[in-house]
Protein backbone atom coordinates (compact mmCIF):
# COMPACT_ATOMS: atom_id res chain seq x y z
CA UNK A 1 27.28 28.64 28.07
CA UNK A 2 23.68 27.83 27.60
CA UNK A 3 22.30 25.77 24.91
CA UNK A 4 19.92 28.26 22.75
CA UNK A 5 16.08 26.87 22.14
CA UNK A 6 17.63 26.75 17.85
CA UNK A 7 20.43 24.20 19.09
CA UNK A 8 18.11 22.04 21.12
CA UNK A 9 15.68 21.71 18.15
CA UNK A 10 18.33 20.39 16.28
CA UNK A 11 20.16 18.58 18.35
CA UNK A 12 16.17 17.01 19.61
CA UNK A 13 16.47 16.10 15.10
CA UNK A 14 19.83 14.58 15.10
CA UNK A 15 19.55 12.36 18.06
CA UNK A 16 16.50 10.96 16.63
CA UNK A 17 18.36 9.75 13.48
CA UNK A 18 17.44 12.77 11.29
CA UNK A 19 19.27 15.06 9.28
CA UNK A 20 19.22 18.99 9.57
CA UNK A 21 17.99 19.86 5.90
CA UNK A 22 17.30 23.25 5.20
CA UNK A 23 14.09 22.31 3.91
CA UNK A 24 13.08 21.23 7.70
CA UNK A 25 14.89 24.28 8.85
CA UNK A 26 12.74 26.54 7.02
CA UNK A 27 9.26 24.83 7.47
CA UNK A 28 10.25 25.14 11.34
CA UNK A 29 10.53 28.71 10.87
CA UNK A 30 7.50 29.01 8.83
CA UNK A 31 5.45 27.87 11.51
CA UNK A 32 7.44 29.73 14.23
CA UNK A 33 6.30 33.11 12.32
CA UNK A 34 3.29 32.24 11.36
CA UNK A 35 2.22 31.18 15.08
CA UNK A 36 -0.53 28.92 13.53
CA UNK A 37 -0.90 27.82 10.09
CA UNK A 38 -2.37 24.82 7.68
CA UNK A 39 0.62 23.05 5.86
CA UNK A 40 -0.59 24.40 2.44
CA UNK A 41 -0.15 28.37 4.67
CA UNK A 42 3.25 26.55 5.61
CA UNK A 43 4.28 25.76 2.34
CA UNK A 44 3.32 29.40 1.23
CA UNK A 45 5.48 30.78 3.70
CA UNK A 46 8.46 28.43 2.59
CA UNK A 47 8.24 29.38 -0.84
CA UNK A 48 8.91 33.18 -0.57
CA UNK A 49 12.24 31.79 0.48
CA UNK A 50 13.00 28.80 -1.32
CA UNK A 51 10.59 27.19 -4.30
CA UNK A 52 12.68 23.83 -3.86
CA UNK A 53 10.41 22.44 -1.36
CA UNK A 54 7.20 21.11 -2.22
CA UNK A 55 3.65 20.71 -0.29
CA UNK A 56 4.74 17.31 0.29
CA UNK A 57 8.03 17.96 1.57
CA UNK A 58 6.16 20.34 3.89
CA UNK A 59 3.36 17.71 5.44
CA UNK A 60 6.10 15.00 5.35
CA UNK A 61 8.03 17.73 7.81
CA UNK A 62 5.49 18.72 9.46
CA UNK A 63 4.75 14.76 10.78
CA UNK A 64 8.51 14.29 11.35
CA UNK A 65 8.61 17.81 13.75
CA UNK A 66 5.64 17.04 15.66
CA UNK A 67 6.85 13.04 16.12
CA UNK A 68 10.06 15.01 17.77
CA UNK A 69 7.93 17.54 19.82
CA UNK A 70 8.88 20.36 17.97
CA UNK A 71 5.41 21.38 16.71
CA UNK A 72 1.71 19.87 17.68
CA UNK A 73 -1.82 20.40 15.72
CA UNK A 74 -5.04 21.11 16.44
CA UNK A 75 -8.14 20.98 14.40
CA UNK A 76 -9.68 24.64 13.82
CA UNK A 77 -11.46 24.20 11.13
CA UNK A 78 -13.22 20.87 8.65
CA UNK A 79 -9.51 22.24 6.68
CA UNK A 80 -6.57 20.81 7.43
CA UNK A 81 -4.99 20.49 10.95
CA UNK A 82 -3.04 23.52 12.09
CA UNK A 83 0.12 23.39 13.34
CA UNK A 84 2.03 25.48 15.95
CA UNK A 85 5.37 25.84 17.82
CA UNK A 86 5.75 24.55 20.94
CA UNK A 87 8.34 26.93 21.94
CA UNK A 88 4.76 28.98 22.76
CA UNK A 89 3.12 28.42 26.04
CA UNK A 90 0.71 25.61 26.29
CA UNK A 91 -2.41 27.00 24.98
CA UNK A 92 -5.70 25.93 23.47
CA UNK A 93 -7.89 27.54 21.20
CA UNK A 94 -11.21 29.41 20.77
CA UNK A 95 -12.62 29.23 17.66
CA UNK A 96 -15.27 32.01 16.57
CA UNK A 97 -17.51 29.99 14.12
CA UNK A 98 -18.69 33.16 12.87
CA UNK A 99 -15.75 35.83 12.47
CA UNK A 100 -13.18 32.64 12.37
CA UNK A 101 -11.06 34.47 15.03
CA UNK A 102 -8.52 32.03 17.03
CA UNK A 103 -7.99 33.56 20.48
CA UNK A 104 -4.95 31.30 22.23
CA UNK A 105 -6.12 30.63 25.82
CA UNK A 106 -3.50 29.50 28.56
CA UNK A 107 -3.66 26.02 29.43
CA UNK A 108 -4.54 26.55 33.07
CA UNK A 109 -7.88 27.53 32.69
CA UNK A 110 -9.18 24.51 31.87
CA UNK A 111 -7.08 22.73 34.79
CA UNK A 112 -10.39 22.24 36.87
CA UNK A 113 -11.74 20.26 33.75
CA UNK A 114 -8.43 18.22 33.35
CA UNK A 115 -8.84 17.93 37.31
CA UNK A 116 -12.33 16.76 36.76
CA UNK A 117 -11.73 14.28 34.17
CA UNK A 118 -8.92 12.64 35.39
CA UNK A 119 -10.18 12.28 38.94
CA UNK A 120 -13.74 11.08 37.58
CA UNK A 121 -13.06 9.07 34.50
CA UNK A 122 -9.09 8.45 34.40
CA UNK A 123 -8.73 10.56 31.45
CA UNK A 124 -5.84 12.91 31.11
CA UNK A 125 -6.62 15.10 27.83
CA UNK A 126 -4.00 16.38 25.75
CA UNK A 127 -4.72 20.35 25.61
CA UNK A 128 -3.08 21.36 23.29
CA UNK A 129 -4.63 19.88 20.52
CA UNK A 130 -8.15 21.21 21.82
CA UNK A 131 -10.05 23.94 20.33
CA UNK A 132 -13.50 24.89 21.85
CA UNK A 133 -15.36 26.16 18.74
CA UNK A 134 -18.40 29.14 19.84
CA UNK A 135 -18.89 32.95 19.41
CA UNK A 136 -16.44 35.25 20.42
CA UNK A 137 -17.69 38.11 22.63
CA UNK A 138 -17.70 40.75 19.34
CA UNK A 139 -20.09 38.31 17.62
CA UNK A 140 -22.26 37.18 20.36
């Protein structure tokens, strides 16, 4: 029997000394169906299901998931960071700065940059918390 991705999440929460609330349970979700949201979008989400938790409750969450692995942020906007799954494929983002379109690009086109930059300067970047802000080909 194989372990589903739901179990390892919180078993990943449990062997770090944290309990399975359904407060964390649901903010997971949240960000699992909204594919990328701010906290305050997070917290939105949370409340059509449950107005116990708080905005608070969801950035506090939010810190303890990604410490775990279970989510990571990026910057899109001067807003707050948005957050993601990582049960996605490693991706980083485009960012129209006119429309504000996000288009999710796969991590492996940019591997001749991460080539470049570790071979040249010893750098290894961290992906998935870039996003490349420009035009996107609609606006030009």
């Amino acid at each position: 029997m194989t372990t589903e991705p739901q179990d390892d999440w919180r078993q990943r929460l449990r062997g770090q000394g944290y309990r399975l609330t359904p407060q964390r349970e649901l903010i997971l979700a949240a960000v699992d169906a909204l594919g990328h949201a701010t906290p305050d979008e997070v917290h939105a989400e949370v409340r059509k299901s449950s107005s116990a938790v708080n905005v608070s409750t969801v950035y506090r969450t939010l810190e303890v998931l990604q410490e775990l692995g279970l989510v990571r942020h990026t910057h899109l906007s001067d807003r707050a960071p948005t957050y993601h799954s990582v049960s996605d494929h490693e991706h980083f983002h485009l960012v129209c700065r006119n429309c504000g379109k996000v288009t999710s690009v796969d991590a492996d086109v940019a591997r001749g940059l991460v080539e470049r930059l570790t071979a040249d300067l010893g750098f290894v970047p961290d992906i998935g918390h870039l996003a490349l802000h420009g035009h996107c080909a609609d606006c030009g």
